[in-house]
Protein backbone atom coordinates (compact mmCIF):
# COMPACT_ATOMS: atom_id res chain seq x y z
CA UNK A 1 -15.50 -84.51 16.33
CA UNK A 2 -15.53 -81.16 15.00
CA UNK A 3 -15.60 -78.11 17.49
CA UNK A 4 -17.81 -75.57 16.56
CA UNK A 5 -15.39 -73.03 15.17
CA UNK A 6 -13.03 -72.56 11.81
CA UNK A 7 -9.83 -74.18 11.45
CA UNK A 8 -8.37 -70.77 10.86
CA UNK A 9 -9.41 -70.08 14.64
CA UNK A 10 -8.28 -73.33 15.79
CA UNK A 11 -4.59 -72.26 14.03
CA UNK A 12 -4.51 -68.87 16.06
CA UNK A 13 -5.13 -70.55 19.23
CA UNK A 14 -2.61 -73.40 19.01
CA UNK A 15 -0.17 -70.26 17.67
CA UNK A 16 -1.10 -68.35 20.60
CA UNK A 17 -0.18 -71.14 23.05
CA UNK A 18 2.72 -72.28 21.06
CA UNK A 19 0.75 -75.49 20.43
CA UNK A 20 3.06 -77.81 17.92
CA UNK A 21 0.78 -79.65 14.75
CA UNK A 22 1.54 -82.89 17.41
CA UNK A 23 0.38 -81.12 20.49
CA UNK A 24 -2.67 -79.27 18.73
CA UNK A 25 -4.26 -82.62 17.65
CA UNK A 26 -3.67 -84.46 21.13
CA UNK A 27 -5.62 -81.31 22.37
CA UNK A 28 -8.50 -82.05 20.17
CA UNK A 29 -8.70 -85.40 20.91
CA UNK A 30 -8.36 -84.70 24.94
CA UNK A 31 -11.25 -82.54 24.15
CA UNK A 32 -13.07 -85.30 22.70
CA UNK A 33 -12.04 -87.88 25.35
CA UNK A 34 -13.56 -85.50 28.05
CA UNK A 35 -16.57 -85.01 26.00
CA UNK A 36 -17.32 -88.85 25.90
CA UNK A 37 -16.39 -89.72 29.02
CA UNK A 38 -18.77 -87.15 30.09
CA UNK A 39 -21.49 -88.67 27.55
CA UNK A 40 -21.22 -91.93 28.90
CA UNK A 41 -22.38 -90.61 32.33
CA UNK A 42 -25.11 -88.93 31.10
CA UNK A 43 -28.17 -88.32 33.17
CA UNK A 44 -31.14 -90.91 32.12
CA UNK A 45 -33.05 -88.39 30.72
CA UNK A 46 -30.42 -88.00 27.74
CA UNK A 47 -30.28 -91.61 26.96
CA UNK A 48 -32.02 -91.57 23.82
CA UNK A 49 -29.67 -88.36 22.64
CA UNK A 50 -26.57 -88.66 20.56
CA UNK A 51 -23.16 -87.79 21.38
CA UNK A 52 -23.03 -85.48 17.98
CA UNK A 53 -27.00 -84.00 18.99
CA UNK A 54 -24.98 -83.42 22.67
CA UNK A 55 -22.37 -81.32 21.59
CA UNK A 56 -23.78 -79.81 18.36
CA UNK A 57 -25.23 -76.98 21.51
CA UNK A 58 -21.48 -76.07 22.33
CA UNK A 59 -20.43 -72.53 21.10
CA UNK A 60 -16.82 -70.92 20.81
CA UNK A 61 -16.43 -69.45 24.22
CA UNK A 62 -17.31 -73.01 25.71
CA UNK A 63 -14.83 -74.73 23.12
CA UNK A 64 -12.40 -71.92 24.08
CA UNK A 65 -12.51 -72.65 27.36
CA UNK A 66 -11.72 -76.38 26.40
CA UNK A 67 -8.89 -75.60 24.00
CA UNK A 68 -7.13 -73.54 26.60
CA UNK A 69 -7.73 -75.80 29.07
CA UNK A 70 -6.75 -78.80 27.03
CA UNK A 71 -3.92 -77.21 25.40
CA UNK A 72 -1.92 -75.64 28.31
CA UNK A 73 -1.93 -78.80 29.87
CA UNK A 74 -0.05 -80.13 26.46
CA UNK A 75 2.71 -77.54 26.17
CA UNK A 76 3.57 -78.07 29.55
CA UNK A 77 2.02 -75.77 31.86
CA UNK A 78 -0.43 -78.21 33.82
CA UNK A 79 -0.79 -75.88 36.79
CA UNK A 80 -1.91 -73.14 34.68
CA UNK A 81 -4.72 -75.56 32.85
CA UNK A 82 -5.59 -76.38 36.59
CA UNK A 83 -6.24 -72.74 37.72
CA UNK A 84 -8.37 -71.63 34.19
CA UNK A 85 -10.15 -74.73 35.25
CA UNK A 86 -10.88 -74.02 38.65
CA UNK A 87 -11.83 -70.36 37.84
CA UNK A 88 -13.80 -71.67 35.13
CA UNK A 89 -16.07 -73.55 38.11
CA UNK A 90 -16.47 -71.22 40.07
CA UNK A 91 -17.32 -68.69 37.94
CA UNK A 92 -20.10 -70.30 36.07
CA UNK A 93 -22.49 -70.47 39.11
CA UNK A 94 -21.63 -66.58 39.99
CA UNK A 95 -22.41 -66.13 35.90
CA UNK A 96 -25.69 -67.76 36.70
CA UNK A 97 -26.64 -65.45 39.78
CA UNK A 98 -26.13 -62.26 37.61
CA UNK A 99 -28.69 -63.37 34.65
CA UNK A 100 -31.11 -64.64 37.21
């Protein structure tokens, strides 16, 4: 699966988390785990839709968000991934209120 951003930006966000070559690709594929397991409980409605026609709508904040997430958790700082993913909850339906 490809995330929809360069592989220069992938490199300067494993640098910036200290990610190792090892640790950047288990990130990815964590990414990619979540992202199926989350396919496979699709709602009914999607059933007919791919997993690559699902995720070809993701932009760079959103895969961001997943890097970070993803890759604190791999260098070790699993409480940190836990509170950008909590945050990241929460905020969205605040995020929604303000656009409404």
């Amino acid at each position: 699966m490809k995330l929809p951003v360069d592989d220069a930006t992938l490199a300067s966000w494993a640098n910036l988390l200290g990610l190792t070559d090892e640790q950047t690709s288990a990130t990815l594929a964590e990414i990619e785990t979540t992202l199926r397991v989350a396919y496979e409980h699709r709602p009914d409605e999607l059933r007919d839709t791919s997993f690559d026609q699902l995720n070809s709508d993701m932009d760079a904040d959103e895969a961001a968000l997943f890097f970070l997430i993803s890759g604190l958790r791999q260098s070790g700082h699993a409480e940190a991934a836990y509170a950008v993913e909590v945050r990241s909850i929460f905020a969205t339906p605040r995020d929604l209120q303000q656009t409404g």
